[in-house]
N, C-alpha and C. Protein backbone atom coordinates (compact mmCIF):
# COMPACT_ATOMS: atom_id res chain seq x y z
N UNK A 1 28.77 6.04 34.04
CA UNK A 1 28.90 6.78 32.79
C UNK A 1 27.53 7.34 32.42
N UNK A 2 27.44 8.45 31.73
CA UNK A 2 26.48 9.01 31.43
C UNK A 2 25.65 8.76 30.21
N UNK A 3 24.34 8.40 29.89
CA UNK A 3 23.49 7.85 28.95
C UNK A 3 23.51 9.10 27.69
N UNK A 4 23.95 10.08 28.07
CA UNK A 4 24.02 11.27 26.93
C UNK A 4 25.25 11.67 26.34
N UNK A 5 26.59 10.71 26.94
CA UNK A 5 27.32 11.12 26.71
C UNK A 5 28.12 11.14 24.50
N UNK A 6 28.87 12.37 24.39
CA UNK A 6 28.75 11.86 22.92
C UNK A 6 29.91 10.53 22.47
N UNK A 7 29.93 10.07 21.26
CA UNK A 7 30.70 9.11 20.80
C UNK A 7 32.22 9.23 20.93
N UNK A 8 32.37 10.09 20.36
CA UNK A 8 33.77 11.11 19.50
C UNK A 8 34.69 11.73 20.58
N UNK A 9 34.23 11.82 21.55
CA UNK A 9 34.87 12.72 23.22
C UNK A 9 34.72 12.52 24.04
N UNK A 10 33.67 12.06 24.05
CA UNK A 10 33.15 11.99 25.56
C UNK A 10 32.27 13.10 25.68
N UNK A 11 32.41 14.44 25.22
CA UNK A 11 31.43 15.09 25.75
C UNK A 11 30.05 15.10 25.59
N UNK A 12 28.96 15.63 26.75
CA UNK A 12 27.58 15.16 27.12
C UNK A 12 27.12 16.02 25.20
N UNK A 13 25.86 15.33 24.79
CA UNK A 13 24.86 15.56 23.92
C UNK A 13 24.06 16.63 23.96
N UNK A 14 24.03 17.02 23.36
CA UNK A 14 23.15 18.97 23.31
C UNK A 14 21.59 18.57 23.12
N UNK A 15 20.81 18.83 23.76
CA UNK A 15 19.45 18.55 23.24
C UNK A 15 19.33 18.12 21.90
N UNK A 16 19.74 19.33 21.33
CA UNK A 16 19.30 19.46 19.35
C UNK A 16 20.11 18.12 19.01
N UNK A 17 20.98 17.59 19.29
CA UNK A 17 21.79 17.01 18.74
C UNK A 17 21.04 15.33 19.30
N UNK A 18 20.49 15.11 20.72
CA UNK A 18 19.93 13.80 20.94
C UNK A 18 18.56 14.11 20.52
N UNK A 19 18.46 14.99 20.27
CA UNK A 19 16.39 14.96 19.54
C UNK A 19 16.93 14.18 17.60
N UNK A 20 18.36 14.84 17.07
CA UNK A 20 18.58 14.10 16.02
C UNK A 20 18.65 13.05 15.56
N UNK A 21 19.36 12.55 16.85
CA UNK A 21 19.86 10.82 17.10
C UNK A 21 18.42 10.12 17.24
N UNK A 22 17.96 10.98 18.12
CA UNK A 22 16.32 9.98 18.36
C UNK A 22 15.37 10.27 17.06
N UNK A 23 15.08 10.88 16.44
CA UNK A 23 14.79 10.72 15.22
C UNK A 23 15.23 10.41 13.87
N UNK A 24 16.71 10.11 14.06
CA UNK A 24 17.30 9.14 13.15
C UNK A 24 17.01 7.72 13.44
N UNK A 25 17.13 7.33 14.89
CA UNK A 25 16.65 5.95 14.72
C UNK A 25 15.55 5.54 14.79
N UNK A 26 14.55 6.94 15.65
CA UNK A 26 12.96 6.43 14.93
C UNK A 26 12.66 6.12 13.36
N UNK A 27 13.47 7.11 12.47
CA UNK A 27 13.20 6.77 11.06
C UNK A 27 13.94 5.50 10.66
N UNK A 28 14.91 4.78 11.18
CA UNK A 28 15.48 3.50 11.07
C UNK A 28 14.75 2.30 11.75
N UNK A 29 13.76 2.71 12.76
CA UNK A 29 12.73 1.44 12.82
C UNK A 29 11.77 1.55 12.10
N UNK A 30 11.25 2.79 11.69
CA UNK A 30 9.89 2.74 10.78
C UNK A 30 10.55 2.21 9.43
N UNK A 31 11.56 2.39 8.96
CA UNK A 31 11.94 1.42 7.64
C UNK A 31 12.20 0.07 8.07
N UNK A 32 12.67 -0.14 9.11
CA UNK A 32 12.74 -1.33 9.35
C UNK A 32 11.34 -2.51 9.70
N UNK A 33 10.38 -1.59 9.94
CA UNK A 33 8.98 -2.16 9.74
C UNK A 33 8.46 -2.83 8.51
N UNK A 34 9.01 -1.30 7.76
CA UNK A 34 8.10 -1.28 6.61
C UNK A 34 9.05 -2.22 5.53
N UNK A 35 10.17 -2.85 5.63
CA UNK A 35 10.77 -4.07 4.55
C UNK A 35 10.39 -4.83 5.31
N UNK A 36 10.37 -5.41 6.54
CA UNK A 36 9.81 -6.26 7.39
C UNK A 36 7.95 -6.27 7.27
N UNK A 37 7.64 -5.77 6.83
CA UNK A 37 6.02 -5.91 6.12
C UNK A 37 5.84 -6.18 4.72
N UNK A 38 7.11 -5.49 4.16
CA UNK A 38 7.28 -6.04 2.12
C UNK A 38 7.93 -7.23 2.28
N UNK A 39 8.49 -7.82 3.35
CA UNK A 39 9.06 -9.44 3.06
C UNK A 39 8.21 -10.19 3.47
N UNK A 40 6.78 -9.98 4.65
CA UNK A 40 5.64 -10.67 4.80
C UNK A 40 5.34 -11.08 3.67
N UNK A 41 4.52 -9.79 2.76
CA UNK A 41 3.55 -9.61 1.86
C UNK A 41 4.09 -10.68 0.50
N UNK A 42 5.63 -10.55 0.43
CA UNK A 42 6.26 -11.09 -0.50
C UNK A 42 6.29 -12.66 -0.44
N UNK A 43 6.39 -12.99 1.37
CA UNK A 43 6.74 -14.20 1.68
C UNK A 43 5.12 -15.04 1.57
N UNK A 44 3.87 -14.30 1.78
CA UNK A 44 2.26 -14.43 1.48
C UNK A 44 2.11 -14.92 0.05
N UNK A 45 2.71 -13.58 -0.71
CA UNK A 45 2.11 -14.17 -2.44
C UNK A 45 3.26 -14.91 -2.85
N UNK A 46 4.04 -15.45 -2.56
CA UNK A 46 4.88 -16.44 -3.24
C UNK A 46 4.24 -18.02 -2.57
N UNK A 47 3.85 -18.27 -1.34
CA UNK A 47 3.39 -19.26 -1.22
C UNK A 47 1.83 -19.60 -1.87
N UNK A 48 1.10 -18.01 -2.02
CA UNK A 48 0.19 -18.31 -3.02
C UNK A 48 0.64 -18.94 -4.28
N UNK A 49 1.70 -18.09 -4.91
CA UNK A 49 1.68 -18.60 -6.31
C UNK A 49 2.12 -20.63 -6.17
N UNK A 50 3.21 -20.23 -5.26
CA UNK A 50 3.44 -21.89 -5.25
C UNK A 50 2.15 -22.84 -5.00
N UNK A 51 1.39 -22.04 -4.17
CA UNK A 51 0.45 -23.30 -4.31
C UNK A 51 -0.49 -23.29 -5.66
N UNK A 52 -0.96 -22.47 -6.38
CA UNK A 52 -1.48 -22.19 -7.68
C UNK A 52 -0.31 -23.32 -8.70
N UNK A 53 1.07 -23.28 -8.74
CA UNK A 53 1.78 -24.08 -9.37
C UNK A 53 1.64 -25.32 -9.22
N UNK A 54 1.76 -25.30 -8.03
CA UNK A 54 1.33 -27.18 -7.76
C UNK A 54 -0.02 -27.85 -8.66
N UNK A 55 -0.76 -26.78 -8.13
CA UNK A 55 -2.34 -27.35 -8.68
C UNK A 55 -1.90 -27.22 -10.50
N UNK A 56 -1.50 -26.48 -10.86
CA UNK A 56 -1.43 -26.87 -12.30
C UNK A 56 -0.28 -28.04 -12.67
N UNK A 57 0.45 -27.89 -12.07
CA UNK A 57 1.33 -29.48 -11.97
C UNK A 57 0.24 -30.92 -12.09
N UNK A 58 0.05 -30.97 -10.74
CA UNK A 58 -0.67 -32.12 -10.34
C UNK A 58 -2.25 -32.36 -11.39
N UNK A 59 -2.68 -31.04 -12.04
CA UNK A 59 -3.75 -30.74 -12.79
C UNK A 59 -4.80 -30.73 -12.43
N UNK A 60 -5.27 -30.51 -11.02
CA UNK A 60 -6.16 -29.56 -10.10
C UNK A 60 -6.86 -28.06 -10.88
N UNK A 61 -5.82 -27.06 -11.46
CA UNK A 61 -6.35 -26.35 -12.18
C UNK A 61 -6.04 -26.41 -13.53
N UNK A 62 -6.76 -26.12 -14.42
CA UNK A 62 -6.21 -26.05 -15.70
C UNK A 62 -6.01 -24.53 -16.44
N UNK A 63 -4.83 -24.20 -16.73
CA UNK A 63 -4.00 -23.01 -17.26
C UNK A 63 -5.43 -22.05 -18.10
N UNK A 64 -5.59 -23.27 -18.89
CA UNK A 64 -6.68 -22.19 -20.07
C UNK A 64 -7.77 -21.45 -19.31
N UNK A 65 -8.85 -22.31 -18.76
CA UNK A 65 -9.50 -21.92 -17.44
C UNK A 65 -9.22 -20.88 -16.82
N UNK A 66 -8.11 -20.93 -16.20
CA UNK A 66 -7.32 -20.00 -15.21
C UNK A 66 -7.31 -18.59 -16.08
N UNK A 67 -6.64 -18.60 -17.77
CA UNK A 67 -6.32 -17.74 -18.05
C UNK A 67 -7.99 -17.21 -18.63
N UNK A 68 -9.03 -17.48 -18.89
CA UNK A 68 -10.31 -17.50 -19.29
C UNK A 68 -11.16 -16.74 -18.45
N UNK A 69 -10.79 -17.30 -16.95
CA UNK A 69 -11.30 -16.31 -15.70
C UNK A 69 -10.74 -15.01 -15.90
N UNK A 70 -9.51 -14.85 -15.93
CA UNK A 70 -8.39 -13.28 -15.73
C UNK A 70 -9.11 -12.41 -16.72
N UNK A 71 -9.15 -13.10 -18.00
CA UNK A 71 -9.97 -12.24 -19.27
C UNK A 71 -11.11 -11.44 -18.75
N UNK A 72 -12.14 -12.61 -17.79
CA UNK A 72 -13.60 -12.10 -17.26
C UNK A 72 -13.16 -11.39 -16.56
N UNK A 73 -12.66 -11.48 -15.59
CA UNK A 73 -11.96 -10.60 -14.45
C UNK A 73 -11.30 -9.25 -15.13
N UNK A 74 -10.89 -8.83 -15.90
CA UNK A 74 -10.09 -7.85 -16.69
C UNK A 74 -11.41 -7.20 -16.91
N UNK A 75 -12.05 -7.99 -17.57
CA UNK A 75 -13.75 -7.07 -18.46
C UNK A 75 -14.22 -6.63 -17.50
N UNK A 76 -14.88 -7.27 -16.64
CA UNK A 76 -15.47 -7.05 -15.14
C UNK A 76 -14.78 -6.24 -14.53
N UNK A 77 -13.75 -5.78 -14.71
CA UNK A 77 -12.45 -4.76 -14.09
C UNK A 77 -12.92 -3.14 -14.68
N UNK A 78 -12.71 -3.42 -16.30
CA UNK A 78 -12.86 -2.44 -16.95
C UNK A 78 -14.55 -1.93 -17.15
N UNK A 79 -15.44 -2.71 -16.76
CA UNK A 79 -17.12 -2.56 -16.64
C UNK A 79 -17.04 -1.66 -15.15
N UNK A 80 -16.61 -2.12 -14.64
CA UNK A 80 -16.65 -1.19 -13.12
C UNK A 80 -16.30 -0.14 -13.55
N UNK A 81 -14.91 -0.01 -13.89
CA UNK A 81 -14.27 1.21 -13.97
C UNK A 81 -15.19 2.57 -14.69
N UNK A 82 -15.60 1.71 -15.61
CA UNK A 82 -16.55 2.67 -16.49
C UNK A 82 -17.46 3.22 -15.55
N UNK A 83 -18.09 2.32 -15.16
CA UNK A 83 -19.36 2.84 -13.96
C UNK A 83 -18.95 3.53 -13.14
N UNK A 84 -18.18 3.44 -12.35
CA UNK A 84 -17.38 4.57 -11.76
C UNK A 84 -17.06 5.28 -12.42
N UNK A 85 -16.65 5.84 -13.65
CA UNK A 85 -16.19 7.34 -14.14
C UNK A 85 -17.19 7.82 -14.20
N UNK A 86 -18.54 7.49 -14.33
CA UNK A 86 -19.55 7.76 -15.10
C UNK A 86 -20.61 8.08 -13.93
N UNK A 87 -20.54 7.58 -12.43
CA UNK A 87 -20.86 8.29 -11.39
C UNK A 87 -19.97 9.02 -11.03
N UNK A 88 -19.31 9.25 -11.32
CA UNK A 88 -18.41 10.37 -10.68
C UNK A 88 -18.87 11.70 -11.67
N UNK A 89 -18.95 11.51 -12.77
CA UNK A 89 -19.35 12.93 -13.49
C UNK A 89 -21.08 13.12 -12.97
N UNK A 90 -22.01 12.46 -12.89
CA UNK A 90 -22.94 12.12 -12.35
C UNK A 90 -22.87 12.99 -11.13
N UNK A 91 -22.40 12.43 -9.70
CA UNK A 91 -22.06 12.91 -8.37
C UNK A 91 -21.76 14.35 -8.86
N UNK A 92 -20.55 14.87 -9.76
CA UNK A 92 -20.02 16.29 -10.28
C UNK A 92 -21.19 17.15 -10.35
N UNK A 93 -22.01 16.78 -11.30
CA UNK A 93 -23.32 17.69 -11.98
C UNK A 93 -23.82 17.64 -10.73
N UNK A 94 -24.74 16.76 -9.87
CA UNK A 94 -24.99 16.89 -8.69
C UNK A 94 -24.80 18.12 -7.61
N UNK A 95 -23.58 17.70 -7.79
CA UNK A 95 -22.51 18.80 -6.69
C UNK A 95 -22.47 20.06 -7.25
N UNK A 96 -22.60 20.46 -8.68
CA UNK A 96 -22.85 21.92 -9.43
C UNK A 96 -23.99 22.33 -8.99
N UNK A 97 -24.87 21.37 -8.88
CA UNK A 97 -26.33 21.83 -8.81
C UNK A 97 -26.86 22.19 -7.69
N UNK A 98 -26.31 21.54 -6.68
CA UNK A 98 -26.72 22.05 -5.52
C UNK A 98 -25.91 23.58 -4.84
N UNK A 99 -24.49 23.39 -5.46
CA UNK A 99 -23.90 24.38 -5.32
C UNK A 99 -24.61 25.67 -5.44
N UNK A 100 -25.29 25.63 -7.03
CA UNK A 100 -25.88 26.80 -7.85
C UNK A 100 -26.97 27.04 -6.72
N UNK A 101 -27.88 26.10 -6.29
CA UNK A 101 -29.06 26.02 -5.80
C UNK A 101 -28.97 26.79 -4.37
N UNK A 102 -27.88 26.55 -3.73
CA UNK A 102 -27.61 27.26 -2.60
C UNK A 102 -27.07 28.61 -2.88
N UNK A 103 -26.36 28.91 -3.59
CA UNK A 103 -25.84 30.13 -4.39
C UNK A 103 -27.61 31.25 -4.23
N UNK A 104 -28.28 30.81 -5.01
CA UNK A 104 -29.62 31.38 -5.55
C UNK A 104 -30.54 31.80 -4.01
N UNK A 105 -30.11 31.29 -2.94
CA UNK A 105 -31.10 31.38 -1.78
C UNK A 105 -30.75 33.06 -1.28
């Protein structure tokens, strides 16, 4: 039997028609990667969090602490961020200036 043959008849597959098939199921393994990489990632931070739970169970970490860091971490989040907007307009003027500067030659 023939490897091209179609489903529905029997009759053989038209190019256009097995270039479809083969890029329907290429796009059915690349999704199939890519939930098979979101159930890793999922199956990763859930054993994080479980182990973070334990430790506040057993009282390894303590909640307030924990939530005391996130605060610093948030500020320290939003301190970057600033610094970064603020080289970036920085880098901008930069980039005008040399623009102009080459402009003028």
């Amino acid at each position: 039997m023939e490897s091209n043959v179609g489903a529905d008849d029997g009759t053989p597959l038209t190019l256009p028609e097995f270039d479809r098939l083969e890029l329907a199921v290429r796009r059915l393994l690349d999704l199939g990667a890519a939930w098979r990489d979101r159930a890793l990632a999922a199956e990763s931070r859930r054993t994080e969090l479980q182990a973070t739970l334990d430790g506040v169970r057993t009282g390894a970490l303590d909640p307030h602490q924990l939530e005391e860091r996130v605060a610093q971490l948030a500020a320290e989040n939003a301190a970057l961020r600033e610094r970064l907007r603020h080289a970036e307009v920085l880098a901008q003027r930069i980039h005008t200036r040399l623009q102009f500067l080459e402009e003028e030659k």
